[in-house]
Protein backbone atom coordinates (compact mmCIF):
# COMPACT_ATOMS: atom_id res chain seq x y z
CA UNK A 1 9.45 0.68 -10.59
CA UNK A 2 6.53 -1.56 -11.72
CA UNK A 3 3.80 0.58 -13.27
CA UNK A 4 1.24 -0.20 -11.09
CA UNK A 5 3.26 0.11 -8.09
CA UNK A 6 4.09 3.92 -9.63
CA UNK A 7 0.36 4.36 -10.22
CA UNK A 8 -0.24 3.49 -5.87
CA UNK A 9 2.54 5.85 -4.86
CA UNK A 10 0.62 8.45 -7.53
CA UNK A 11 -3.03 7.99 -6.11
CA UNK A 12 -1.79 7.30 -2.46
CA UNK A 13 -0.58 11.48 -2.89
CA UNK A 14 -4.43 12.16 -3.01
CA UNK A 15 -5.22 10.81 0.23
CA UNK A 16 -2.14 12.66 2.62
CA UNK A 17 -4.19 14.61 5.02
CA UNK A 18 -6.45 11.20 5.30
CA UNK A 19 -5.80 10.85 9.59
CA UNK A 20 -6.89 14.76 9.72
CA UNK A 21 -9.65 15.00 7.35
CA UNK A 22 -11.15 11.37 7.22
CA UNK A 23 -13.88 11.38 4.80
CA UNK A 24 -15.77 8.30 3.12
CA UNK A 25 -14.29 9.04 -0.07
CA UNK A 26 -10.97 9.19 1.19
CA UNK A 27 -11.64 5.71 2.52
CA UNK A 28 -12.77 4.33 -0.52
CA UNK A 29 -9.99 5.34 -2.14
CA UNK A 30 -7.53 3.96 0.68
CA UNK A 31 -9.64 0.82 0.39
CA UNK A 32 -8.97 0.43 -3.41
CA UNK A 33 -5.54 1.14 -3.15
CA UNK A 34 -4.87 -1.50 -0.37
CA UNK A 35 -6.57 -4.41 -2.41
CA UNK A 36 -4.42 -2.88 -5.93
CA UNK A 37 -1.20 -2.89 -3.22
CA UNK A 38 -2.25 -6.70 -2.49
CA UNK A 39 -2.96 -7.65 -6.20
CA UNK A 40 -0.11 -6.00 -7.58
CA UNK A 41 2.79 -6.80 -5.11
CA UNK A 42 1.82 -10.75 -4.91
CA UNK A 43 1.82 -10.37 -9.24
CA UNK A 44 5.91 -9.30 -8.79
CA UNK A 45 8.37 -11.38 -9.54
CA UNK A 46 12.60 -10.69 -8.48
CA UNK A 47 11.69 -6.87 -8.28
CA UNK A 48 9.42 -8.23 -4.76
CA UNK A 49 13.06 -9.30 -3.16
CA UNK A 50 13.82 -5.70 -3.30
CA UNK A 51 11.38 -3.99 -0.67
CA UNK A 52 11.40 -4.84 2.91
CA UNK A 53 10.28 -8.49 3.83
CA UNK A 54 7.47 -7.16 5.66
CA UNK A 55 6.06 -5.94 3.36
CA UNK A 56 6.54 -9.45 1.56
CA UNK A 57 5.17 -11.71 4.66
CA UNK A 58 2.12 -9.09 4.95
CA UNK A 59 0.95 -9.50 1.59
CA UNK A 60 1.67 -13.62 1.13
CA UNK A 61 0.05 -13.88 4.78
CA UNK A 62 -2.64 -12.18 3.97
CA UNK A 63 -3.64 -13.80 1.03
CA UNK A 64 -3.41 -17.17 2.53
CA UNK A 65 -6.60 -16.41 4.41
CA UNK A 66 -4.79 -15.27 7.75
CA UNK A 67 -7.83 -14.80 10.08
CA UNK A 68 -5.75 -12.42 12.88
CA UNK A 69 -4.41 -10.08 9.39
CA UNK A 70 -7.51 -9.58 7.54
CA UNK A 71 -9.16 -8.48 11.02
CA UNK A 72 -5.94 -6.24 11.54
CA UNK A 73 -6.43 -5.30 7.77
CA UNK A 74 -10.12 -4.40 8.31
CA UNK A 75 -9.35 -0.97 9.86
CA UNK A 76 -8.88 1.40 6.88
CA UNK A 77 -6.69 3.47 9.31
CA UNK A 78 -4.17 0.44 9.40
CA UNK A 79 -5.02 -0.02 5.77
CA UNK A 80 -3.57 3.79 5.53
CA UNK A 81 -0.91 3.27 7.71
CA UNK A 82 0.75 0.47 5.84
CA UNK A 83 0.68 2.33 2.27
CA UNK A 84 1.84 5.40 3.94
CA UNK A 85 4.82 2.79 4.99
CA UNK A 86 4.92 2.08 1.02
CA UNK A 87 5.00 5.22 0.22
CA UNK A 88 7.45 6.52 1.99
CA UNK A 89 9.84 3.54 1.33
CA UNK A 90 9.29 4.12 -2.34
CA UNK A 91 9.96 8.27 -1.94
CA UNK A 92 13.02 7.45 0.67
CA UNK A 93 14.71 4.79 -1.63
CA UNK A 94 14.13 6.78 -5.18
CA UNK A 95 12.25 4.32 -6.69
CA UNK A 96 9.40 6.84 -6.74
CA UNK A 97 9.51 10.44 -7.52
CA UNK A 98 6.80 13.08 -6.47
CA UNK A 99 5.76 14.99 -9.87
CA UNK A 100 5.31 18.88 -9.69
């Protein structure tokens, strides 16, 4: 798996009990990792065809300026929710491995 992609899955770890215990530096930290998610995925090339295509249309969508996704996107809870979905995509499929 790309590097940086490792790195999200990694740092996303940090953040598990985020919808328990919310706190504004958990948020920053969800916040950073959705905008590295966005940067990182729209930089892949062939290895992009192999995650789910909504993860795809989210990301090209939302970088085209769609109004309705960034105000979806705006809620760090939804922000969460979609790199959980990364996450566990990335844990389920083997592409990335919890260290010990």
């Amino acid at each position: 798996m790309n590097e940086c992609l490792h790195n999200i899955c990694q740092t996303f770890e940090e953040t598990s009990d985020f919808l328990k215990d919310r706190t504004p530096e958990k948020e920053k930290i969800i916040t950073k990792l959705f905008f590295d998610f966005l940067e990182c995925f729209s930089s892949l090339k062939a290895e992009k065809l192999d995650f789910p295509k909504e993860f795809q249309h989210d990301v090209q969508t939302y970088l085209r300026g769609n109004l309705a996704l960034h105000k979806k996107f705006e809620d760090v809870e939804i922000r969460y929710l979609m790199l959980s979905d990364f996450y566990d995509f990335c844990r389920l499929t083997k592409r990335y491995i919890k260290e010990k």
